[in-house]
Protein backbone atom coordinates (compact mmCIF):
# COMPACT_ATOMS: atom_id res chain seq x y z
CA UNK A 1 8.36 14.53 -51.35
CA UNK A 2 5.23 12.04 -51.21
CA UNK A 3 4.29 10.39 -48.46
CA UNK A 4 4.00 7.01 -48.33
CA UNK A 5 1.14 5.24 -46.31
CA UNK A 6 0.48 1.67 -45.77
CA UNK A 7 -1.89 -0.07 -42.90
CA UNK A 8 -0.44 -2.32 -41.25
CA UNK A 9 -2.38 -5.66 -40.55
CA UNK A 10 -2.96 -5.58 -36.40
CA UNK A 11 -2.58 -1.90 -36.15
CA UNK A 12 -4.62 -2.50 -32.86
CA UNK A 13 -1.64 -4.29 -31.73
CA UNK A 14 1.32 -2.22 -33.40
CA UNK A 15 2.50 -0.88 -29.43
CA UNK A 16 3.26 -4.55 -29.15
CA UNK A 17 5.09 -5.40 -31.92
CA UNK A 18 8.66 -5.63 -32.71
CA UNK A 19 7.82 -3.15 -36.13
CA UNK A 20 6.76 -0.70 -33.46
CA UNK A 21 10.02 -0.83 -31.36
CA UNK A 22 12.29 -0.73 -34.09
CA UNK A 23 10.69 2.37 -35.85
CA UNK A 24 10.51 3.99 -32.43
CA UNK A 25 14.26 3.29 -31.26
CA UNK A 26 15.38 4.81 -34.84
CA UNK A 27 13.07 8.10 -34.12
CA UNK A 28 14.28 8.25 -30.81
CA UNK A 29 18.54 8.15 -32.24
CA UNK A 30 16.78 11.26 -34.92
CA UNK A 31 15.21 13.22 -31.71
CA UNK A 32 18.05 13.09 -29.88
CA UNK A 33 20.60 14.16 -32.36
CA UNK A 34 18.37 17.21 -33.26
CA UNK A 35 17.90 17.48 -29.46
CA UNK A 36 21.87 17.97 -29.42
CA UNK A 37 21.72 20.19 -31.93
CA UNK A 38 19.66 22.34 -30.16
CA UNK A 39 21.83 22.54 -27.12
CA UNK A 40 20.91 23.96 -23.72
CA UNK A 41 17.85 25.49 -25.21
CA UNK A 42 15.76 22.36 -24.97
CA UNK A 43 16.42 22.10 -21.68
CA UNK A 44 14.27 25.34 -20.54
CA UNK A 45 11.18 24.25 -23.10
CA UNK A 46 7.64 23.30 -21.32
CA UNK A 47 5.83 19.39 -21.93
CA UNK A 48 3.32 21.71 -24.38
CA UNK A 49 6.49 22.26 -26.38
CA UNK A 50 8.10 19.65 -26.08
CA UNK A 51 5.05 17.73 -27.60
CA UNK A 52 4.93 19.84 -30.58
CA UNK A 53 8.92 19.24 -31.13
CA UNK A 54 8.44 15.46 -30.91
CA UNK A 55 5.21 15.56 -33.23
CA UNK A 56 6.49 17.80 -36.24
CA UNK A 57 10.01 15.96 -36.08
CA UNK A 58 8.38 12.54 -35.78
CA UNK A 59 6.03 13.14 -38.49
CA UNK A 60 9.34 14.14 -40.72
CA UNK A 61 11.31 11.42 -39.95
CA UNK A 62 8.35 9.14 -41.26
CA UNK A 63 7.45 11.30 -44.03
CA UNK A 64 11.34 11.61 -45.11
CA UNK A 65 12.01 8.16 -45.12
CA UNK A 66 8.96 6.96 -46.45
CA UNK A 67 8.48 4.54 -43.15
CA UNK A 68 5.68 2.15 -44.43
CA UNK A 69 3.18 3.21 -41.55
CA UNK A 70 -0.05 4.57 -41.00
CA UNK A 71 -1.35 8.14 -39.44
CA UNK A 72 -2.50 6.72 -36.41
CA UNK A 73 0.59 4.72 -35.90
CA UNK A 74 2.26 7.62 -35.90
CA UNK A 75 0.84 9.29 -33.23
CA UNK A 76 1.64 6.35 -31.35
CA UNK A 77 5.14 6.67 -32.11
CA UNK A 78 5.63 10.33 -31.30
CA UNK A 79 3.11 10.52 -27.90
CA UNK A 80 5.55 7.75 -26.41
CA UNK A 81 8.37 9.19 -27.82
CA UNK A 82 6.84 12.77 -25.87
CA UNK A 83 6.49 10.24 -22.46
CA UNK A 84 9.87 9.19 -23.18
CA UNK A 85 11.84 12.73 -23.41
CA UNK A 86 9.46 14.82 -20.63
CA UNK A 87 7.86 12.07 -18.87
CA UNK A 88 8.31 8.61 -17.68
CA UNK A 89 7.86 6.68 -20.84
CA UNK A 90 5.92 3.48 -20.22
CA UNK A 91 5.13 4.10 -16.92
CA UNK A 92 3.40 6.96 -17.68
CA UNK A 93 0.22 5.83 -18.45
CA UNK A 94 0.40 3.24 -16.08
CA UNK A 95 1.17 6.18 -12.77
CA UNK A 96 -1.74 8.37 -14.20
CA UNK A 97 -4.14 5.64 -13.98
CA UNK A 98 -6.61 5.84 -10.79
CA UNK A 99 -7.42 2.19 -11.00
CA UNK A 100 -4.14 0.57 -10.85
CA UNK A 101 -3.05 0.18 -7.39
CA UNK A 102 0.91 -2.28 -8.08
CA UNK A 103 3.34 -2.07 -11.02
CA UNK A 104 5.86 -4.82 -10.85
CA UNK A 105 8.49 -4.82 -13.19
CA UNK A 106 10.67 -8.24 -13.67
CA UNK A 107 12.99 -6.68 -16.01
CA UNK A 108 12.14 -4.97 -19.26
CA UNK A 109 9.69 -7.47 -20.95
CA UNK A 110 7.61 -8.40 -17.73
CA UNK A 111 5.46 -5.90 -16.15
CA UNK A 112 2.67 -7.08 -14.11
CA UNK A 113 -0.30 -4.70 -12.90
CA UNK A 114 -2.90 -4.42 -9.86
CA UNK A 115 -6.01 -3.36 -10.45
CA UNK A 116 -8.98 -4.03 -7.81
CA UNK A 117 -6.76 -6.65 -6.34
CA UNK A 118 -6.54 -8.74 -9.19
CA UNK A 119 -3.19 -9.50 -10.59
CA UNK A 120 -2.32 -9.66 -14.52
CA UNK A 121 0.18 -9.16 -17.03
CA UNK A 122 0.36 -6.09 -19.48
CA UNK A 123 1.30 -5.82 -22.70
CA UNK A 124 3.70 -2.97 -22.65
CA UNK A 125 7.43 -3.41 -22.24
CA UNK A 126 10.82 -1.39 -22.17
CA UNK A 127 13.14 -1.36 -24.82
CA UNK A 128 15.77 -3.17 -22.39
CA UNK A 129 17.01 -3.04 -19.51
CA UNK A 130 18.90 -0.08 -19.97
CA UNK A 131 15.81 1.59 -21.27
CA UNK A 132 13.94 0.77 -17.89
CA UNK A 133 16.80 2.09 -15.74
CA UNK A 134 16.87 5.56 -16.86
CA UNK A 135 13.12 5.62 -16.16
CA UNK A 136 13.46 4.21 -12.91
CA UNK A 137 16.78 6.85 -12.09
CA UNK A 138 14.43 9.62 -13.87
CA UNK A 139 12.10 8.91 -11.13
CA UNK A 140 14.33 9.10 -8.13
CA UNK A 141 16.95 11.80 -8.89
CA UNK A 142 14.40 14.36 -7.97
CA UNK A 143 13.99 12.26 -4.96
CA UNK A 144 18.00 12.63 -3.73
CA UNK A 145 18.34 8.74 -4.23
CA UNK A 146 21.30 6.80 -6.11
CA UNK A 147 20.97 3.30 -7.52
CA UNK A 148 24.00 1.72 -8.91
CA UNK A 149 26.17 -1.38 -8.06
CA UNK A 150 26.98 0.33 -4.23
CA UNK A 151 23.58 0.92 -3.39
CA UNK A 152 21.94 -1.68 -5.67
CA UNK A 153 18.72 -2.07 -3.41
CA UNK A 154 16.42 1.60 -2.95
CA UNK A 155 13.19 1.99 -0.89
CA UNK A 156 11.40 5.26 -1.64
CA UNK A 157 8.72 7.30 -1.31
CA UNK A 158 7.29 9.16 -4.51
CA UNK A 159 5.69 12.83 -4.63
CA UNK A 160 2.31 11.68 -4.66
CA UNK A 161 2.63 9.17 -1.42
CA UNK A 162 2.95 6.03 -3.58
CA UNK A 163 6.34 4.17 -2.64
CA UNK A 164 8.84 2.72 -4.60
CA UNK A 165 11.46 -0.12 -4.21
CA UNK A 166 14.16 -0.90 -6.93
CA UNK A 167 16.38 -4.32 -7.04
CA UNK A 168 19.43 -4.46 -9.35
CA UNK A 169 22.28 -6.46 -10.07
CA UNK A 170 24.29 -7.89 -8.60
CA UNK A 171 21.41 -8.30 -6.29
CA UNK A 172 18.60 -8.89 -8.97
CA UNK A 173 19.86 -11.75 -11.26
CA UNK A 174 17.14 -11.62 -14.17
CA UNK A 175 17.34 -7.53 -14.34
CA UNK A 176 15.58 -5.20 -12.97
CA UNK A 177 13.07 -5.80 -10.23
CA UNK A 178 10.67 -2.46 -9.77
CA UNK A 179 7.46 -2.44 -7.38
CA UNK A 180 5.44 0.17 -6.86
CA UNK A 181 2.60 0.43 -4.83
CA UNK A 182 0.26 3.26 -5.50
CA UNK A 183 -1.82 5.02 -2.77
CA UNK A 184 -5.30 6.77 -3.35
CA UNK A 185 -5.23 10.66 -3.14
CA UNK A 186 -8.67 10.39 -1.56
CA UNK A 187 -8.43 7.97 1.17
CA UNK A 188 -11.74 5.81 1.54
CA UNK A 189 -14.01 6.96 4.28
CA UNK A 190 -15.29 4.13 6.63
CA UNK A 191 -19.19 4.65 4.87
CA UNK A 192 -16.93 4.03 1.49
CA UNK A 193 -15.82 0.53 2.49
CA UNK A 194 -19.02 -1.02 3.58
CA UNK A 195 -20.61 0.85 0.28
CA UNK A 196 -17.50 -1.84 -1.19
CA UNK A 197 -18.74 -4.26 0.58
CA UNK A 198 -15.59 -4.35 2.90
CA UNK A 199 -17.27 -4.64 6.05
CA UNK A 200 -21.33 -3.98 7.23
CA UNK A 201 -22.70 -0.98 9.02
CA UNK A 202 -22.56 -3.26 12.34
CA UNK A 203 -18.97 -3.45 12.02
CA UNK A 204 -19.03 0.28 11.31
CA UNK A 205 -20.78 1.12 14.14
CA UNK A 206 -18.45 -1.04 16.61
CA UNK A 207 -15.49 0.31 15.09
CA UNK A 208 -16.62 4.05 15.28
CA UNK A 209 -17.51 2.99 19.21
CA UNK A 210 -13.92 1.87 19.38
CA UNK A 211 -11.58 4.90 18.46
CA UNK A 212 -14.31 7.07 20.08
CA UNK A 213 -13.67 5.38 23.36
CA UNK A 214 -10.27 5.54 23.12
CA UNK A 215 -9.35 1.89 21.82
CA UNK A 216 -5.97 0.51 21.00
CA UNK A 217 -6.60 -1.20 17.94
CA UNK A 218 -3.89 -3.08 15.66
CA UNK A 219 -5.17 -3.61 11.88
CA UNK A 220 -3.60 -7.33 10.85
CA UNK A 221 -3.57 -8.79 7.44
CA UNK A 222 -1.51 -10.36 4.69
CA UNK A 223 0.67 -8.45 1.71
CA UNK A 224 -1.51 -6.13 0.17
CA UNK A 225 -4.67 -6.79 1.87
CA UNK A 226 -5.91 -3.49 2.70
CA UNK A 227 -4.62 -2.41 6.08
CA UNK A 228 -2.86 1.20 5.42
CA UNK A 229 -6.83 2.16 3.76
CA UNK A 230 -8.29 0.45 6.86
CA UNK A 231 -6.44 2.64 9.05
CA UNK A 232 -6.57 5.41 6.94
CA UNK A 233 -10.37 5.11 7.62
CA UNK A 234 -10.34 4.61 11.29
CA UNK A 235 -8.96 7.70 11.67
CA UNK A 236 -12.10 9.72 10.44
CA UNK A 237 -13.49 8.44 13.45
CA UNK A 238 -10.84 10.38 15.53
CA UNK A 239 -11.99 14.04 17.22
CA UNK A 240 -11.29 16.71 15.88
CA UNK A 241 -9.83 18.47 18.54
CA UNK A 242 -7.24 15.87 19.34
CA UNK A 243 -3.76 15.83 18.11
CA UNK A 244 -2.30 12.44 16.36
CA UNK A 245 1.69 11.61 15.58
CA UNK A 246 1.94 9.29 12.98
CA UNK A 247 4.92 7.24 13.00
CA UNK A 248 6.29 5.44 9.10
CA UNK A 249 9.11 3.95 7.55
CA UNK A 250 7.97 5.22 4.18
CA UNK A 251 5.03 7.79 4.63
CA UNK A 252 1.82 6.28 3.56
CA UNK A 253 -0.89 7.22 5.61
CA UNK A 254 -2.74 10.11 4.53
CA UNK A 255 -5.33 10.71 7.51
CA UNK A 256 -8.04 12.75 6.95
CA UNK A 257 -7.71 14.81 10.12
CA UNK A 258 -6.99 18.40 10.80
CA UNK A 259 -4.00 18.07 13.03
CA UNK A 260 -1.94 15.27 12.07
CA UNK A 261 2.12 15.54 13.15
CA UNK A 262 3.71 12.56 10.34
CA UNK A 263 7.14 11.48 10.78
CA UNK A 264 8.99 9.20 8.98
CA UNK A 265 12.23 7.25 9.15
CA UNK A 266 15.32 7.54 7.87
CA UNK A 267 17.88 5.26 5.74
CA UNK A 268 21.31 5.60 7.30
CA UNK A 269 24.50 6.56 5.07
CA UNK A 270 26.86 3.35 3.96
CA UNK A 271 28.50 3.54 7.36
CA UNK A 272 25.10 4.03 9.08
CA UNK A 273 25.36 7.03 10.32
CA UNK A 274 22.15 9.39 10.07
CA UNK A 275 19.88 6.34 10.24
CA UNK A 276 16.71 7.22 12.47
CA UNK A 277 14.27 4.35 13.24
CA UNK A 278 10.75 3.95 13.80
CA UNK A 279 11.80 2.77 17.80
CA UNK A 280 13.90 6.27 18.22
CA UNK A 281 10.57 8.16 16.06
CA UNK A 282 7.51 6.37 18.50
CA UNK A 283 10.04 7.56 21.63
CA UNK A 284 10.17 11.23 20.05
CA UNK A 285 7.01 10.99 19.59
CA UNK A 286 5.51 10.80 22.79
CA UNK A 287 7.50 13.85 23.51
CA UNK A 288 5.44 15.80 21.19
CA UNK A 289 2.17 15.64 23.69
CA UNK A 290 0.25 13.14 21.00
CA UNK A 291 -3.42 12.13 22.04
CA UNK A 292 -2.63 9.16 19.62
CA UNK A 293 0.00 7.88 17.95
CA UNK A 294 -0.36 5.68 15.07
CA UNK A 295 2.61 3.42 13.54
CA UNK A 296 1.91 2.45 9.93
CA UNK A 297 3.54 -0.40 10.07
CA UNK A 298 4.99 -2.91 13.62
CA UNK A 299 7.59 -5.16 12.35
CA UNK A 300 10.29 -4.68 14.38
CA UNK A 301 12.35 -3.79 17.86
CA UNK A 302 9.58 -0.90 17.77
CA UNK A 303 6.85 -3.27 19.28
CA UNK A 304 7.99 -2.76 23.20
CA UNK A 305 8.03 1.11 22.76
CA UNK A 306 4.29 1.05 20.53
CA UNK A 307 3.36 -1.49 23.25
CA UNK A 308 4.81 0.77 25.96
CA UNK A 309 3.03 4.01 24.95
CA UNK A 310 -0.18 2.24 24.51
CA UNK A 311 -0.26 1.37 28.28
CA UNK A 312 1.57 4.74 29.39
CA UNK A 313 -1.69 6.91 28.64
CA UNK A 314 -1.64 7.12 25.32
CA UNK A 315 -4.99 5.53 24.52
CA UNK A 316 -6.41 5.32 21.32
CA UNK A 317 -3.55 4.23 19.76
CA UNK A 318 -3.38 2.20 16.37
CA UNK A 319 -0.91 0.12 14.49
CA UNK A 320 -0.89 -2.45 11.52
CA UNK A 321 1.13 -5.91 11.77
CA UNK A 322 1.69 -8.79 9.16
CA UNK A 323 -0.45 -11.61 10.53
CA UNK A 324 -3.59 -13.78 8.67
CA UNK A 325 -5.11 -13.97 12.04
CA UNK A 326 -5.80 -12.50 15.34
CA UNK A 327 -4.34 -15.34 17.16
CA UNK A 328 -0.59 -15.55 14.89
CA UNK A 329 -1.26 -11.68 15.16
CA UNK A 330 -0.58 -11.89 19.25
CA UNK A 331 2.05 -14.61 18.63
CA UNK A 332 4.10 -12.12 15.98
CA UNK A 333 4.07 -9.62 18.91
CA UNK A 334 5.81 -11.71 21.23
CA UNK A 335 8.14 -12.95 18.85
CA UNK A 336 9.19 -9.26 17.59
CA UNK A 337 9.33 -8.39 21.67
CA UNK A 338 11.84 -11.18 21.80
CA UNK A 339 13.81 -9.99 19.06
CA UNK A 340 13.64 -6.56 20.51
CA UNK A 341 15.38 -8.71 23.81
CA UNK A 342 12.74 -8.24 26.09
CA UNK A 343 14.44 -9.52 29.43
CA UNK A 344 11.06 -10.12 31.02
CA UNK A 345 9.10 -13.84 31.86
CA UNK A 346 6.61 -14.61 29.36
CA UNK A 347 3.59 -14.24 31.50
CA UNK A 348 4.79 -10.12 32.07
CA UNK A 349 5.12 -9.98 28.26
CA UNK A 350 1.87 -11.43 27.87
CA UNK A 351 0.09 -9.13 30.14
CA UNK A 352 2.09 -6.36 29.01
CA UNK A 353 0.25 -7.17 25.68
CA UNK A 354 -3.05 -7.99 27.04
CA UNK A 355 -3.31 -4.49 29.07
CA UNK A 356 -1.98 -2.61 25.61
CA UNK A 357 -4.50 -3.82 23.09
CA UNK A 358 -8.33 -3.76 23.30
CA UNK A 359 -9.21 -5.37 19.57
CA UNK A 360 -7.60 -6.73 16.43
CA UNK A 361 -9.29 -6.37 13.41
CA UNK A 362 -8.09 -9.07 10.67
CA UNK A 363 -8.56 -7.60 7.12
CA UNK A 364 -7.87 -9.77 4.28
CA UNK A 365 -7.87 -10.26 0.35
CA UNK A 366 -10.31 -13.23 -1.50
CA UNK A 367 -9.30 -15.06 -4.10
CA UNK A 368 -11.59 -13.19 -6.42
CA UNK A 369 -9.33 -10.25 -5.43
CA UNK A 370 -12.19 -8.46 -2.91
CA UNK A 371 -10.79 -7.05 0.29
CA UNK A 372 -13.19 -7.63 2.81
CA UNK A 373 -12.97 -7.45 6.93
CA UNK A 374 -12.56 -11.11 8.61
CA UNK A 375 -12.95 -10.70 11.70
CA UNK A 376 -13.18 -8.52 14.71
CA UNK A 377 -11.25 -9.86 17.40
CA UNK A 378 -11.37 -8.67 21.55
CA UNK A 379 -8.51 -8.69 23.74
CA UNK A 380 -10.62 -9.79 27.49
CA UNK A 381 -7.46 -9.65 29.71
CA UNK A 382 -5.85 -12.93 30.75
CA UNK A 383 -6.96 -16.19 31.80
CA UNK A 384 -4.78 -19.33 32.55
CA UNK A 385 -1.38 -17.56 31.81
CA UNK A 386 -2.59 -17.00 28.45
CA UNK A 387 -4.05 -13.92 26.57
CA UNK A 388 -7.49 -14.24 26.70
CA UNK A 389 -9.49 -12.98 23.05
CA UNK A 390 -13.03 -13.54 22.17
CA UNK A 391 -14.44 -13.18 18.19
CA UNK A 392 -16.69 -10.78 17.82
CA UNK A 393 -17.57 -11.00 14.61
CA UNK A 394 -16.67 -13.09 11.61
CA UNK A 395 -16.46 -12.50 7.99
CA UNK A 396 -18.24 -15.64 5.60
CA UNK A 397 -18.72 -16.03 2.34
CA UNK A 398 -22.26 -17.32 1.37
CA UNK A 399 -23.50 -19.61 -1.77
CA UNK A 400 -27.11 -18.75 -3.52
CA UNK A 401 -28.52 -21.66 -4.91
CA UNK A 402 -27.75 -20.62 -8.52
CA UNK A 403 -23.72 -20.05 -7.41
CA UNK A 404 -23.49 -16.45 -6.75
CA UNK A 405 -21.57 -15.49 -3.77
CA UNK A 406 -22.46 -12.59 -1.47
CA UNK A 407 -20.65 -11.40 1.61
CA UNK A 408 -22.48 -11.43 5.36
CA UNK A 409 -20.97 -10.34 8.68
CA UNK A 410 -21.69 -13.26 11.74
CA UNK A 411 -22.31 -11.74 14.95
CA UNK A 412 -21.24 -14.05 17.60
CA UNK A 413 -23.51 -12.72 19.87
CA UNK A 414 -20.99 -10.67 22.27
CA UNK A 415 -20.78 -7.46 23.64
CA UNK A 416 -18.18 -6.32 24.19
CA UNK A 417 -16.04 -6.50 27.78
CA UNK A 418 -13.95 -3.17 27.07
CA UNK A 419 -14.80 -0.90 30.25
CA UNK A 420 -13.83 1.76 27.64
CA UNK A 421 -17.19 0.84 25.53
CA UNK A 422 -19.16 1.02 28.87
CA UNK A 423 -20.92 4.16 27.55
CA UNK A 424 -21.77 2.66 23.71
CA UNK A 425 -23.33 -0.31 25.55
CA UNK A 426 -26.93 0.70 24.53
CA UNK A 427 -25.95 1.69 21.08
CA UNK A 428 -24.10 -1.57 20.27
CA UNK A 429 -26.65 -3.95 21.94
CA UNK A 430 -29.27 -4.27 19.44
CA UNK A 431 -26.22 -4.51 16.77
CA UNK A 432 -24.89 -7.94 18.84
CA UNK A 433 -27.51 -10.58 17.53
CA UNK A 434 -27.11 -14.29 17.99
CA UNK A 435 -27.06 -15.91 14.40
CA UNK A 436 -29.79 -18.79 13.67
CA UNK A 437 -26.92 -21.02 12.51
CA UNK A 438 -24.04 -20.07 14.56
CA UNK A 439 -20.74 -20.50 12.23
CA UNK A 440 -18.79 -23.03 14.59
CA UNK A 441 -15.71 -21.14 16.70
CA UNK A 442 -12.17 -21.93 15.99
CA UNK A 443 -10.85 -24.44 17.66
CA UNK A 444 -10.08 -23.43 21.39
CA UNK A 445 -7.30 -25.40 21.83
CA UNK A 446 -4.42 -22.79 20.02
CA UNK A 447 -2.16 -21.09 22.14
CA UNK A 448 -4.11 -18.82 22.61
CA UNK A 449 -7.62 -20.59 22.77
CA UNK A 450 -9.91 -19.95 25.38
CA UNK A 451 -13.88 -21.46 25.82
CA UNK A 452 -16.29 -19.09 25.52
């Protein structure tokens, strides 16, 4: 029989158009009835064959019933129709590619990518809801996890270190609600970043000083702003002849370091039994004779025993928080100690804290999307019942005369007070210059303010 060809008008476009679904759906219903034909013996075929199955019975399908569509359009049809039976359909393409960093799915027809920080909106889409579910439960029975109306909410971690978290109903009202957040399988060294323009090489050095000497250092920023790569880089810093725990709720970190222990916690069943946190993992882990342990993530009860080990000998020590500075960064702290019912007077807490940390360093995302280094941030001790901190350095944004924007790093002129950086003192010194037109400090009066 003759085939018949037309072009369609915006064959550009045809993935986007409801022609394109409809044709699909009705190859799909013919593949899976000769699939059942077949039996178990589809089951044991490889992608290679698979592909060659969907493209010789797609191509049939078309020619049979003279579907009015063109050659290329048919590829389309039959390489998603390939993603679809041995892959993950949409989200293929979309998993595979190295630039995108968040898929968020609001239900079938709104999926919403990350790439280089900057949120937009893409053009593919599931069939329905339905559709996107069996991708989603493709993706997570190899993983041992259930997702139904009794477990309606799953956080997991994917084969490749990325991490996944599903909402449906009743939960989710509008369908739906898929985020994934992809990690890079080569985690950016620190010379990386300030080739990105993420911080300078005076920051570099400091920071390279730091975990040398044995720092405690807690990474703080917003959603998404960069701290699990900041850490990840830190730790290229760390000797390699020391021997660091890393302690997750969903394994991210990926450090670049020949003798890492990772541990990572663990969901309890529906009557919560089995549940392991990150407080009962940072205790076990100071059994397991760590030079460092580093906690991917302090949000919780777990802030006394991080806060404990980093005063206990365990030097060197690094953690990230939620904060969008270095001063709400010290005031989350003591809030998640009280949570954690610290029985202690504030002033204890607050040395406790003081005597555990040695610097903050605030990361951060621009509104053009850039993730850049704000601000380093000291930890001096105490002074006046209050935690005493002094900026080292400060992240600003500067405006060329034509309106391009470039990045510089503001030295505030401090070395700094660390006895652990006693021995970098010469190396840092001629990196501590006093700006010509100082930026002006933040205000002093904050709770934690202090004059310099």
């Amino acid at each position: 029989m003759s085939r018949m060809v037309e072009f369609a008008d915006d064959g550009a476009n045809f993935a986007q158009t409801q022609r394109y679904q409809d044709v699909k759906a009705a190859a799909h219903e013919h593949l899976l009835s000769r699939i059942e034909e077949l039996g178990a013996e589809f089951g044991r075929w490889s992608r290679t064959a698979i592909n060659k199955f969907v493209d010789l019975e797609v191509d049939s399908y078309i020619r049979l019933r003279r579907v009015p569509i063109n050659e290329g359009e048919v590829r389309q049809i039959a390489s998603a129709l390939t993603k679809e039976l041995a892959g993950l359909g949409p989200l293929e393409d979309l998993l595979g590619d190295a630039e995108v960093e968040d898929i968020l799915i609001n239900g079938f027809n709104n999926v919403f990518v990350s790439r280089r920080g900057v949120l937009k909106r893409e053009t593919l889409r599931f069939s329905d809801n339905q559709h996107l579910l069996r991708i989603v439960r493709r993706i997570l029975a190899p993983l041992g996890r259930r997702l139904d109306e009794s477990t309606p909410m799953v956080d997991a971690r994917l084969p490749d270190g990325g991490r996944l978290n599903v909402v449906i109903e009743p939960l989710a009202v509008d369908g739906p609600m898929v985020s994934i957040r992809k990690f890079r399988q080569d985690p950016l060294k620190p010379a990386d970043m300030v080739a990105l323009g993420s911080f300078d090489e005076n920051i570099y050095r400091l920071l390279d000083c730091a975990v040398r000497a044995r720092c405690n250092i807690l990474v703080s920023g917003g959603t998404s702003s960069g701290k699990t790569s900041l850490l990840n880089a830190l730790a290229f810093f760390v000797p390699e002849n020391e021997r660091v725990v890393t302690v997750e709720d969903t394994a991210e970190l990926s450090l670049n370091h020949p003798h890492v222990v990772r541990l990572e916690s663990r969901q309890g069943g529906f009557d919560g039994s089995g549940m392991v946190s990150i407080r009962d993992l940072i205790r076990n882990s100071l059994r397991m004779r760590p030079d460092r342990v580093v906690v991917g993530e302090v949000r919780g009860p777990e802030v006394m025993d991080m806060l404990q080990a980093m005063n206990t000998g365990h030097d060197g020590s690094m953690a990230t928080i939620h904060a969008n500075s270095a001063r709400e960064c010290l005031y989350r702290i003591e809030m998640l100690a009280g949570f954690a019912g610290f029985a202690g007077s504030e002033d204890s807490l607050r040395r406790q804290i003081a005597g555990a940390l040695d610097f903050i360093v605030q990361i951060g995302r621009l509104s053009n999307g850039k993730r850049r280094l704000l601000s380093v941030t000291e930890i001096t001790g105490m002074a006046d019942n209050m935690i005493a901190i002094q900026e080292l350095y400060r992240h600003e944004t500067h405006t060329a005369p034509d309106g391009t924007e470039s990045d510089r790093w503001v030295s505030l002129g401090i070395l700094p007070h660390s006895p652990k950086l006693l021995k970098y003192r010469d190396e840092l010194r001629p990196r501590v210059e006093v700006p010509e037109e100082p930026a002006p400090a933040p205000a002093s009066n904050g709770f934690w303010g202090r004059s310099r």
